[in-house]
PDB file of N, CA and C in Angstrom:
ATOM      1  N   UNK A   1       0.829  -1.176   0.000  1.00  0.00           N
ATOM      2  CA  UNK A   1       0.000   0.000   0.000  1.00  0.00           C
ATOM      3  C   UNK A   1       0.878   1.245   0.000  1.00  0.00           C
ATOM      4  N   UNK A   2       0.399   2.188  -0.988  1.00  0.00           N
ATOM      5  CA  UNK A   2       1.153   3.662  -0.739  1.00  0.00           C
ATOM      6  C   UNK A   2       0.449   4.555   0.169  1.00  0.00           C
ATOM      7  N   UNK A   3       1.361   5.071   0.595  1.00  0.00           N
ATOM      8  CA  UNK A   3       1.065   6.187   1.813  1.00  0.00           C
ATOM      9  C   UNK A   3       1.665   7.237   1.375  1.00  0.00           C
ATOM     10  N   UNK A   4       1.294   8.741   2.250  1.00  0.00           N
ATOM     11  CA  UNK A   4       1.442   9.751   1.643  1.00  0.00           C
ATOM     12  C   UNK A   4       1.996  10.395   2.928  1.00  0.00           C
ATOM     13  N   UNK A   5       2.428  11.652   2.726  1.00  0.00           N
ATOM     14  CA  UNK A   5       2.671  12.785   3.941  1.00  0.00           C
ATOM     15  C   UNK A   5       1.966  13.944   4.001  1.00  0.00           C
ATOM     16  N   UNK A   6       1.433  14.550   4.814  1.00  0.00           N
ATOM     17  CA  UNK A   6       0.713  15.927   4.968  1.00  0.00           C
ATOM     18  C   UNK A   6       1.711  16.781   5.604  1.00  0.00           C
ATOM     19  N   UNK A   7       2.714  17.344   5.096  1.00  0.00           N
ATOM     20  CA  UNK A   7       3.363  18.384   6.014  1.00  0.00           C
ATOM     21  C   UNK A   7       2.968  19.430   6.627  1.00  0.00           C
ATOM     22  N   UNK A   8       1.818  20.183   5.903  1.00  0.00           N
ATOM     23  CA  UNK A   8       1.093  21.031   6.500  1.00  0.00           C
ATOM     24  C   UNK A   8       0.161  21.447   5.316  1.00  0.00           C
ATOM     25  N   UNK A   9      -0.869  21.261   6.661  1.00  0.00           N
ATOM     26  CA  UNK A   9      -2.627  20.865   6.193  1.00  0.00           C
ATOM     27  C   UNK A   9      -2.851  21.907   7.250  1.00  0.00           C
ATOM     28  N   UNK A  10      -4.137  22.472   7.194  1.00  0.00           N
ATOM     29  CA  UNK A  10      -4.842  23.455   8.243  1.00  0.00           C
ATOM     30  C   UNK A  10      -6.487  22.955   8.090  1.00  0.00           C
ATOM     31  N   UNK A  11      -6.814  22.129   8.877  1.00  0.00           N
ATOM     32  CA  UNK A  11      -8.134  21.224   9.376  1.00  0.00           C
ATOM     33  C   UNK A  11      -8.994  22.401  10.510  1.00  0.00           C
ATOM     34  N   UNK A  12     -10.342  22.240   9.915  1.00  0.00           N
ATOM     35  CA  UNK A  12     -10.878  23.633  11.232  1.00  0.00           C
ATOM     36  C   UNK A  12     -12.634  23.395  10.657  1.00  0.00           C
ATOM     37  N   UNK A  13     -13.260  23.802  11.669  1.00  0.00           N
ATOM     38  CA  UNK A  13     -14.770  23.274  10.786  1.00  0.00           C
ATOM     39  C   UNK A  13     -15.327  24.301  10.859  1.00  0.00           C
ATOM     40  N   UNK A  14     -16.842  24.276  10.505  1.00  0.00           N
ATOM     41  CA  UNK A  14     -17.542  25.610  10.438  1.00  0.00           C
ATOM     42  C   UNK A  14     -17.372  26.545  12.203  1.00  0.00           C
ATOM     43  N   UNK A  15     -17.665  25.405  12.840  1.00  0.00           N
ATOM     44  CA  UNK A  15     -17.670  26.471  14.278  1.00  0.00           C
ATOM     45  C   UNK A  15     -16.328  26.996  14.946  1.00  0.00           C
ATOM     46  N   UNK A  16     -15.023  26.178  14.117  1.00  0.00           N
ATOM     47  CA  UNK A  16     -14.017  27.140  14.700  1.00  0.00           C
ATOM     48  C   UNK A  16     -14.010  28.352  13.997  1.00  0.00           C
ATOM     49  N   UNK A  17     -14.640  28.293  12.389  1.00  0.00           N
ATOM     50  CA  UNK A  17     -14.628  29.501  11.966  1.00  0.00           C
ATOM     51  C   UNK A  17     -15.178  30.598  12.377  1.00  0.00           C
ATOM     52  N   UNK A  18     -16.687  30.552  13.082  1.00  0.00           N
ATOM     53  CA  UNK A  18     -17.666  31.267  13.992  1.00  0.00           C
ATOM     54  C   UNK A  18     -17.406  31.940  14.982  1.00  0.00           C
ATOM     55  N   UNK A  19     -15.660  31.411  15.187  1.00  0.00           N
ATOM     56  CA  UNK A  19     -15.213  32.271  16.406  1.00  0.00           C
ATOM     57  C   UNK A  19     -14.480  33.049  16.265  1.00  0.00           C
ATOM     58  N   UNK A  20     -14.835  33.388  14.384  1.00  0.00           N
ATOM     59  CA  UNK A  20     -13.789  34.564  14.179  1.00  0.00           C
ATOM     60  C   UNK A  20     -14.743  36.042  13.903  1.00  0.00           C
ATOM     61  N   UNK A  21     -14.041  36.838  14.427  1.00  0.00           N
ATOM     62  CA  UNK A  21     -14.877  38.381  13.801  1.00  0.00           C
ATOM     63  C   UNK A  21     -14.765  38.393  12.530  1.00  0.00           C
ATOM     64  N   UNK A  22     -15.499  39.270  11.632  1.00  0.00           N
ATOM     65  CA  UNK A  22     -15.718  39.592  10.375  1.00  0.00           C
ATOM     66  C   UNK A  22     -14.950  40.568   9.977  1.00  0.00           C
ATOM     67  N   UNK A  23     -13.419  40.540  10.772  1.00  0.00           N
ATOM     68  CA  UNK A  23     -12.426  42.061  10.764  1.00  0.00           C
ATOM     69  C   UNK A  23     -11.930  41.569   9.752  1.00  0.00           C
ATOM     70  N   UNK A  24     -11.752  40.686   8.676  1.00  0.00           N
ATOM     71  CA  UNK A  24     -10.552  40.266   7.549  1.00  0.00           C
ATOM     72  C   UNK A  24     -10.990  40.922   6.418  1.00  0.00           C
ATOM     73  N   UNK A  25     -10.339  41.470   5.744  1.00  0.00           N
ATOM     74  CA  UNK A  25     -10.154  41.791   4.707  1.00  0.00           C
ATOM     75  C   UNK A  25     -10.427  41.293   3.474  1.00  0.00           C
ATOM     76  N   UNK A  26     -10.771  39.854   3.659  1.00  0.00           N
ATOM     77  CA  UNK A  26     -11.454  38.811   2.797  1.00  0.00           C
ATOM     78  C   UNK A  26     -12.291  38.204   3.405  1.00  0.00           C
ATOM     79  N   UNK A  27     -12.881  37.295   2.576  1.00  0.00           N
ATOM     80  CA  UNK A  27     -13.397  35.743   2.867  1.00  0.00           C
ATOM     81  C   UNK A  27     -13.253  35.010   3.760  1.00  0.00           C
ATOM     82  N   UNK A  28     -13.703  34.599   5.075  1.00  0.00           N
ATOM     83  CA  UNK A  28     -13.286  33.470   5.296  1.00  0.00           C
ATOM     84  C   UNK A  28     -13.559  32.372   4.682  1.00  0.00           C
ATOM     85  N   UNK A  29     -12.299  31.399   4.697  1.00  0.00           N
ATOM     86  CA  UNK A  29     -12.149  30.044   4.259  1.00  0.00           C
ATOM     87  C   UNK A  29     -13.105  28.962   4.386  1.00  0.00           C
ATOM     88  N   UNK A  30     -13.832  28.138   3.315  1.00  0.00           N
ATOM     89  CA  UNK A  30     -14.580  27.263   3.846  1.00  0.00           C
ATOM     90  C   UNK A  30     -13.779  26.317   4.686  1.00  0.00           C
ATOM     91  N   UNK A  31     -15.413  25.696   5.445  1.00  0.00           N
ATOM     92  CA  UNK A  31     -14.553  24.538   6.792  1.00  0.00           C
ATOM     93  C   UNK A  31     -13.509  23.517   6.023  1.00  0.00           C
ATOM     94  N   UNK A  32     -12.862  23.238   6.541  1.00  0.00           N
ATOM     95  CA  UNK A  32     -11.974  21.922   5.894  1.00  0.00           C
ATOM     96  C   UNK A  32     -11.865  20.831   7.129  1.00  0.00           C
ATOM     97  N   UNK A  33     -12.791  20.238   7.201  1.00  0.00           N
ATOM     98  CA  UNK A  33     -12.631  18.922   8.505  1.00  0.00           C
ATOM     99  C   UNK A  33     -11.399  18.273   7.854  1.00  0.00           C
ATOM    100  N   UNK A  34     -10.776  17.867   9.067  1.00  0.00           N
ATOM    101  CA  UNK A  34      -9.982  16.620   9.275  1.00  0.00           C
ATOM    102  C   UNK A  34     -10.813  15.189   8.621  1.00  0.00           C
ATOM    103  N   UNK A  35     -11.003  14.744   8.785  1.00  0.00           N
ATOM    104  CA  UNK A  35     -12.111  13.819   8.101  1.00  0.00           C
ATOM    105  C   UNK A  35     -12.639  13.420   7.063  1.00  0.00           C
ATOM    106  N   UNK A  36     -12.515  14.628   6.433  1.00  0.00           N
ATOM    107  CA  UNK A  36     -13.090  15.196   4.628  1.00  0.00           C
ATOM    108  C   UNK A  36     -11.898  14.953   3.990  1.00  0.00           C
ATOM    109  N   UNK A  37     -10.909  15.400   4.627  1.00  0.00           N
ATOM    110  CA  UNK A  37      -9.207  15.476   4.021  1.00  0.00           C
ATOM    111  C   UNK A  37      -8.720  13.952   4.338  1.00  0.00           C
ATOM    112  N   UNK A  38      -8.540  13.116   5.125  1.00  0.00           N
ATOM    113  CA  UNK A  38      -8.604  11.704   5.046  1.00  0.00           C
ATOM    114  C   UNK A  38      -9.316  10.727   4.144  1.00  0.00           C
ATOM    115  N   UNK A  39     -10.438  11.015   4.068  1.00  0.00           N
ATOM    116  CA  UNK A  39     -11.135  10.508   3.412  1.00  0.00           C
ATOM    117  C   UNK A  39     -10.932  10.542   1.598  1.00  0.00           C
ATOM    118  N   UNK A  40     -10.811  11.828   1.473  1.00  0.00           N
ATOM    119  CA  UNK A  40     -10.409  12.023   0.157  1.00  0.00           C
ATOM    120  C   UNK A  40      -8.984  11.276  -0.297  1.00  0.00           C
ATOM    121  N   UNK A  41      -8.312  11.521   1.011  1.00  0.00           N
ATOM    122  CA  UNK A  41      -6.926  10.870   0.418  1.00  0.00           C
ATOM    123  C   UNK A  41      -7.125   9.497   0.315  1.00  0.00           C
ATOM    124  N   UNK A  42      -7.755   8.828   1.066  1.00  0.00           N
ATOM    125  CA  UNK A  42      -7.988   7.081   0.634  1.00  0.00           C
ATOM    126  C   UNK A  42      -8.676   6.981   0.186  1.00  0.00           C
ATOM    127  N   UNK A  43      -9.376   7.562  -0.650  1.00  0.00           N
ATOM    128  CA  UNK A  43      -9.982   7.233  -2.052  1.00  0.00           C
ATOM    129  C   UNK A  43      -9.431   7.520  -3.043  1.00  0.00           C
ATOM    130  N   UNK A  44      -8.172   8.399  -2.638  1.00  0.00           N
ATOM    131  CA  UNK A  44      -7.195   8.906  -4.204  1.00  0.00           C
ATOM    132  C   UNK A  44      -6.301   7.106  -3.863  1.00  0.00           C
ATOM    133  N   UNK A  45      -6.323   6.502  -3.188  1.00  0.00           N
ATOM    134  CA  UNK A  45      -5.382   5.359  -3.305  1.00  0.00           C
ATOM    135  C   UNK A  45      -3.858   5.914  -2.226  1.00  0.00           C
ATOM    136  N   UNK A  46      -4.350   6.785  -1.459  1.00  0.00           N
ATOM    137  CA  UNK A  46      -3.167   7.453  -0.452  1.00  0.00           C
ATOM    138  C   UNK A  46      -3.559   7.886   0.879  1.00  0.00           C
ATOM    139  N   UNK A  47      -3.934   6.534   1.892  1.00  0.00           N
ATOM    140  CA  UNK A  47      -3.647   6.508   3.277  1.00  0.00           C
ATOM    141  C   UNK A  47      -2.502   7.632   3.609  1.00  0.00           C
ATOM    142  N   UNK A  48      -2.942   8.621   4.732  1.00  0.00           N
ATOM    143  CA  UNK A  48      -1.950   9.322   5.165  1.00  0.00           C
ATOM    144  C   UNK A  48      -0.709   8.370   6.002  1.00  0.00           C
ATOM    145  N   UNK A  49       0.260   8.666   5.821  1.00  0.00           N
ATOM    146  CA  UNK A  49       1.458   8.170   7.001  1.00  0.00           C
ATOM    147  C   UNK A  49       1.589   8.534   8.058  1.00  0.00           C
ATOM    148  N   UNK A  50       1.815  10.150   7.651  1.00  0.00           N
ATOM    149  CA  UNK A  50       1.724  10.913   8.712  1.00  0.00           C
ATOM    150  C   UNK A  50       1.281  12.430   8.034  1.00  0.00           C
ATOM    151  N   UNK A  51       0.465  13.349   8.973  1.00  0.00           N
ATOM    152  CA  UNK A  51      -0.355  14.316   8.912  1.00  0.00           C
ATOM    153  C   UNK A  51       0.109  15.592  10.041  1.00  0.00           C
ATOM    154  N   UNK A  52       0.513  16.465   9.195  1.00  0.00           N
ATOM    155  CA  UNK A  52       1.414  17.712  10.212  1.00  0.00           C
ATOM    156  C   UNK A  52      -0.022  18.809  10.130  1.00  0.00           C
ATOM    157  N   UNK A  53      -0.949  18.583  11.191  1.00  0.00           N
ATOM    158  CA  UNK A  53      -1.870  19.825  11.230  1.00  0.00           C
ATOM    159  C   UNK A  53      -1.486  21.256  11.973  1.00  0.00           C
ATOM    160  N   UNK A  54      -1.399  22.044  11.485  1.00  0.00           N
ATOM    161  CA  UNK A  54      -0.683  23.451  11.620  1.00  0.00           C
ATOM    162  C   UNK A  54      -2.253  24.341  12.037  1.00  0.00           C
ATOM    163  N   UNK A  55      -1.675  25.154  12.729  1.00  0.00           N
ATOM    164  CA  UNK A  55      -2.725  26.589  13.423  1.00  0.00           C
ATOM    165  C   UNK A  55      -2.945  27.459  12.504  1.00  0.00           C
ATOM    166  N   UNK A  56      -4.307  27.218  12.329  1.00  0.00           N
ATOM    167  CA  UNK A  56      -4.920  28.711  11.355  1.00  0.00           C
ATOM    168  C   UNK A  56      -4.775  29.993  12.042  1.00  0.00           C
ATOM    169  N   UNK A  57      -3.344  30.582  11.382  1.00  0.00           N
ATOM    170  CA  UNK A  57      -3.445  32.495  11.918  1.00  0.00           C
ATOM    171  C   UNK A  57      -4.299  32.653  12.052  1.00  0.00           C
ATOM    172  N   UNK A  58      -5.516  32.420  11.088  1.00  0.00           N
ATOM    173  CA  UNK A  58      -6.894  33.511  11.726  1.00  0.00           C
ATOM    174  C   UNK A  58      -7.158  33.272  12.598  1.00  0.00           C
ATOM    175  N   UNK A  59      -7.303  32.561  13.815  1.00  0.00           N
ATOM    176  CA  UNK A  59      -7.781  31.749  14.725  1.00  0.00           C
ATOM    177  C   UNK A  59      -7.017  32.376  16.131  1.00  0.00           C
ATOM    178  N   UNK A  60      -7.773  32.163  17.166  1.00  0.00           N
ATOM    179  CA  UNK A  60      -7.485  32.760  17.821  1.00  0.00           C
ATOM    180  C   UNK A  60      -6.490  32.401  19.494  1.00  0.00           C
ATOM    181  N   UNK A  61      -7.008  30.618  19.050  1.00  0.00           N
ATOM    182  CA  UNK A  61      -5.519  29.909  19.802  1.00  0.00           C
ATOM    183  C   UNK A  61      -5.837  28.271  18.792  1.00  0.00           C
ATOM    184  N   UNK A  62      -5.482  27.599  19.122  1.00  0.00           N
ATOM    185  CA  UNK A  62      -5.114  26.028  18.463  1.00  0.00           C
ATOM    186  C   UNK A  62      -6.414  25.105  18.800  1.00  0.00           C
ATOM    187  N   UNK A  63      -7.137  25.562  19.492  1.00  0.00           N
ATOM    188  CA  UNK A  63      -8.111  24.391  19.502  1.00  0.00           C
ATOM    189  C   UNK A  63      -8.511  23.242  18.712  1.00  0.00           C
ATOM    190  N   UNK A  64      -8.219  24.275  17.543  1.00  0.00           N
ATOM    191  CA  UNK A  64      -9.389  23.475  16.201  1.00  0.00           C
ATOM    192  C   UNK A  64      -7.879  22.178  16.309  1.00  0.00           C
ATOM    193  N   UNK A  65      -6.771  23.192  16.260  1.00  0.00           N
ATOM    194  CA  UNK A  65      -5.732  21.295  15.975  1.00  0.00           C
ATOM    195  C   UNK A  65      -5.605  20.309  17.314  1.00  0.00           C
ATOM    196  N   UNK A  66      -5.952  20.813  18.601  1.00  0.00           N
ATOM    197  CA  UNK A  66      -6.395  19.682  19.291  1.00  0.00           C
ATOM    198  C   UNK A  66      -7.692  19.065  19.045  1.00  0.00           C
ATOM    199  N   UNK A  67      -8.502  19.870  18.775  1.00  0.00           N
ATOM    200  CA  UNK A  67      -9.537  18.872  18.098  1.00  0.00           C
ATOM    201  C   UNK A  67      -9.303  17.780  17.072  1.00  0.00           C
ATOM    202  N   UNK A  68      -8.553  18.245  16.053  1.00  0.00           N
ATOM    203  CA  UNK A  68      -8.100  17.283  15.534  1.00  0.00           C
ATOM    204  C   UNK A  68      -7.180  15.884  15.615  1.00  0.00           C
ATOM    205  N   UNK A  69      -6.691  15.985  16.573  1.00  0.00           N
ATOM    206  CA  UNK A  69      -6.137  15.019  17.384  1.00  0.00           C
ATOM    207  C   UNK A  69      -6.862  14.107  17.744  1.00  0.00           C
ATOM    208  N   UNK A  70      -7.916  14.553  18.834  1.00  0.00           N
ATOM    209  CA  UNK A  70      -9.119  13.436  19.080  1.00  0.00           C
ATOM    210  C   UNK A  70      -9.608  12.854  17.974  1.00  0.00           C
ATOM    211  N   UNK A  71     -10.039  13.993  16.878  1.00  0.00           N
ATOM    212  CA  UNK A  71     -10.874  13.182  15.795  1.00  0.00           C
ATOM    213  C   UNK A  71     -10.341  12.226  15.087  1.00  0.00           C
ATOM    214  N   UNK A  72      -8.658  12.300  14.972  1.00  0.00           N
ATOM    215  CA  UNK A  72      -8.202  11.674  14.303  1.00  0.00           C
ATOM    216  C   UNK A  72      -7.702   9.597  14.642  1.00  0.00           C
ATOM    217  N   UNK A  73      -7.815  10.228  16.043  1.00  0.00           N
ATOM    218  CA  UNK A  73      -7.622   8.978  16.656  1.00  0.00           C
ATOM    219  C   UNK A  73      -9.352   8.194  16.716  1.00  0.00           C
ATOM    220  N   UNK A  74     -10.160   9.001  17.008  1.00  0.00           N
ATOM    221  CA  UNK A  74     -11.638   8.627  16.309  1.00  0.00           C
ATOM    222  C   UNK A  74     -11.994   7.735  15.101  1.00  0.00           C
ATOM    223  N   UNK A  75     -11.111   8.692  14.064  1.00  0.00           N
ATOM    224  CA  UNK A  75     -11.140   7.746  12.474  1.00  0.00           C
ATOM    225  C   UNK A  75     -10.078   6.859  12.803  1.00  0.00           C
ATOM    226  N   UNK A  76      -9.179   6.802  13.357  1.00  0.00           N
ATOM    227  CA  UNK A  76      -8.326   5.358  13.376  1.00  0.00           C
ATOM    228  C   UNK A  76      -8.969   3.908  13.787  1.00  0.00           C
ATOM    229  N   UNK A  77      -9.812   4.710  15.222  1.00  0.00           N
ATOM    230  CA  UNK A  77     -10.816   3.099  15.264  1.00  0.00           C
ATOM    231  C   UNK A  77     -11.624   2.689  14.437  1.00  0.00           C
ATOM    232  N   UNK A  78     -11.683   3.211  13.415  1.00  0.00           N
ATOM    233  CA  UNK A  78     -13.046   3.030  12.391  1.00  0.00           C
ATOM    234  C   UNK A  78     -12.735   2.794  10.911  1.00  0.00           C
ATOM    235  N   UNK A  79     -11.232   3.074  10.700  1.00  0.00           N
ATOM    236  CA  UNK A  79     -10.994   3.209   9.202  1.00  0.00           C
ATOM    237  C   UNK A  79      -9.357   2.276   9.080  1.00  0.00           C
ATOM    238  N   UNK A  80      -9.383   1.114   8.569  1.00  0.00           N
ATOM    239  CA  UNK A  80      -8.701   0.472   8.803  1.00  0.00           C
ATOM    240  C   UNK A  80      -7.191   0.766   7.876  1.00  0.00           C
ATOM    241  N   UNK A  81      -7.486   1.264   7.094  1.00  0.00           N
ATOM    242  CA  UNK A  81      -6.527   2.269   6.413  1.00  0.00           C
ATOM    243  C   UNK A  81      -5.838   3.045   7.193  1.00  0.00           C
ATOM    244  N   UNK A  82      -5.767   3.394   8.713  1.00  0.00           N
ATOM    245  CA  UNK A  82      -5.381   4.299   9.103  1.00  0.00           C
ATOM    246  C   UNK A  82      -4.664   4.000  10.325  1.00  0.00           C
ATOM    247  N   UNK A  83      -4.719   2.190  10.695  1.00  0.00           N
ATOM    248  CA  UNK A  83      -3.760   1.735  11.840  1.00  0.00           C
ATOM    249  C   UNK A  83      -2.878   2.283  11.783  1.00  0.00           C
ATOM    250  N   UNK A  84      -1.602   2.762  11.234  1.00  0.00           N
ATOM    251  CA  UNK A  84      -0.090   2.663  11.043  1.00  0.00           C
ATOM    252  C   UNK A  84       0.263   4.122  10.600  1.00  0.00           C
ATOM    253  N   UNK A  85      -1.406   4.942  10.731  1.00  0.00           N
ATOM    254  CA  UNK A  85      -0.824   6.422  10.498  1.00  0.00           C
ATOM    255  C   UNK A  85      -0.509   7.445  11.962  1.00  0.00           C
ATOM    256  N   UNK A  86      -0.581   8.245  11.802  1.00  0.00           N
ATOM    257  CA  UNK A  86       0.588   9.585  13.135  1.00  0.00           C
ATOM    258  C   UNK A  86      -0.206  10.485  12.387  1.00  0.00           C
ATOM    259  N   UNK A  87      -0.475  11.555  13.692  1.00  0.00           N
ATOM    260  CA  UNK A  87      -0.991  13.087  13.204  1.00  0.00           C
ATOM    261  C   UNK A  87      -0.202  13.395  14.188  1.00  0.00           C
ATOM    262  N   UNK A  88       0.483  14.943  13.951  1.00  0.00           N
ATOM    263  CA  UNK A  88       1.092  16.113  14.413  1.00  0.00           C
ATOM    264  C   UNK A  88       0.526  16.938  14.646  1.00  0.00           C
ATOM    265  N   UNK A  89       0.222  17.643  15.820  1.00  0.00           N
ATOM    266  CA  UNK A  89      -0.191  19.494  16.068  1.00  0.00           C
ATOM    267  C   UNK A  89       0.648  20.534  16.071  1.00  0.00           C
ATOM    268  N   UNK A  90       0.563  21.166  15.198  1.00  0.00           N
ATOM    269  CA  UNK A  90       1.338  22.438  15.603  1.00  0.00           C
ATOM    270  C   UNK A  90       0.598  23.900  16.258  1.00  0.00           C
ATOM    271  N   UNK A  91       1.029  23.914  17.342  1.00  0.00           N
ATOM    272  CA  UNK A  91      -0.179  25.365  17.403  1.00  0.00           C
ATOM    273  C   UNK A  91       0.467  26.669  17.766  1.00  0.00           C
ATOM    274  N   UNK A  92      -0.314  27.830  17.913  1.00  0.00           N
ATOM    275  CA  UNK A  92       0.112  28.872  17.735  1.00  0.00           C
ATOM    276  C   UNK A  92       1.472  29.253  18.958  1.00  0.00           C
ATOM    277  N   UNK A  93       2.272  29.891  18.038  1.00  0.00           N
ATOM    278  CA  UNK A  93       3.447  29.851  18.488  1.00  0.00           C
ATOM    279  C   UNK A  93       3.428  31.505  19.143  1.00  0.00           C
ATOM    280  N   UNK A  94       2.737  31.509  20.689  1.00  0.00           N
ATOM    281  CA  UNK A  94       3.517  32.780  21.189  1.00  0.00           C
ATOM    282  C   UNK A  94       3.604  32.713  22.468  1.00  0.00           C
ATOM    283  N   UNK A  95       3.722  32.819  23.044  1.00  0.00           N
ATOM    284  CA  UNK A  95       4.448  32.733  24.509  1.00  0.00           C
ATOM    285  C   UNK A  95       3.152  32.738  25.662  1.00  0.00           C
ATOM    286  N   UNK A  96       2.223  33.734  25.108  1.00  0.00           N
ATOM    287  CA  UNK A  96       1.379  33.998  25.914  1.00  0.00           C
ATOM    288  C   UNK A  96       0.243  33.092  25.866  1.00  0.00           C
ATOM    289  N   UNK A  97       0.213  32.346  24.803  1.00  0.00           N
ATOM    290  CA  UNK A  97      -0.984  31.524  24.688  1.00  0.00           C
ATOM    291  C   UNK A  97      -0.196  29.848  25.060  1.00  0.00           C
ATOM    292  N   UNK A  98       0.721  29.667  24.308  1.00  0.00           N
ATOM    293  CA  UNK A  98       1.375  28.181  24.792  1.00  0.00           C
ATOM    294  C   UNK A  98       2.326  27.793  25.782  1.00  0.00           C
ATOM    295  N   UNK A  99       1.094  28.152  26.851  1.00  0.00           N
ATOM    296  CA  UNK A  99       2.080  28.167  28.231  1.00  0.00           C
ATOM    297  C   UNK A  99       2.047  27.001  28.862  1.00  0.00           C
ATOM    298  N   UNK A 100       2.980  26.715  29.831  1.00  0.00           N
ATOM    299  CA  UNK A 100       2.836  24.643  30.436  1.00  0.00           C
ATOM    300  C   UNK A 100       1.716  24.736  30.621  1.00  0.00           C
ATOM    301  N   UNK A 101       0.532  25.438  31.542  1.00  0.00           N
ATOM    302  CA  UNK A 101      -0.552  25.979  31.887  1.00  0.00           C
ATOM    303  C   UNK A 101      -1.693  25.096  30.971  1.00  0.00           C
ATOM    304  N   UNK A 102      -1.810  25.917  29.481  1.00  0.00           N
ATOM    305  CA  UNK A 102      -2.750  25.139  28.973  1.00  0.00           C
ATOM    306  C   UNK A 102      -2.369  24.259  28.142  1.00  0.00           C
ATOM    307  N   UNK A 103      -1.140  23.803  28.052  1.00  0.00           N
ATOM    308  CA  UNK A 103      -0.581  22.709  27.580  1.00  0.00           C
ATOM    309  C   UNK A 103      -0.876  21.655  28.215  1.00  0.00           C
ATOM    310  N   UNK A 104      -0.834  21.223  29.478  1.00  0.00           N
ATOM    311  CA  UNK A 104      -1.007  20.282  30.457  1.00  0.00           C
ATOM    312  C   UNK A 104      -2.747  19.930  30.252  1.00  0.00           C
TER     313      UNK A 104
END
């Protein structure tokens, strides 16, 4: 079986988007579940290996990629394509928000 890599993907659904103000200058982005993006890839014939989910700047701390964490281990019990895969979080990188505090 081929497997693939996600180095950086940005996974977030309609309600993390909801928690943004309407201050942007554009569009916000439609949702992109974690889930939708798996799915698509094992039907292209490409089980993820491993999946680097990164923090949407717009956003206002990382939730949406700990969410994705749970979900992802969610689709592992359920999608057998997905024993032998790894997801990564990356979240927002500033001092004041990724403290041991709410890391723990």
């Amino acid at each position: 079986m081929r497997y693939t890599t996600d180095v950086h993907i940005h996974c977030y659904t309609k309600k993390d988007l909801t928690k943004r103000n309407n201050d942007l200058p554009y569009v916000l982005p439609q949702p992109y579940p974690l889930a939708d993006h798996v799915r698509q890839l094992i039907a292209l014939g490409f089980p993820p290996y491993l999946i680097c989910n990164v923090h949407l700047s717009i956003l206002s701390d990382s939730r949406h990629v700990f969410a994705s964490l749970n979900q992802f281990e969610q689709l592992k019990n359920i999608t057998p394509q997905l024993r032998e895969s790894r997801i990564l979080g990356f979240i927002k990188a500033d001092s004041e928000y990724a403290t041991e505090q709410f890391l723990d």
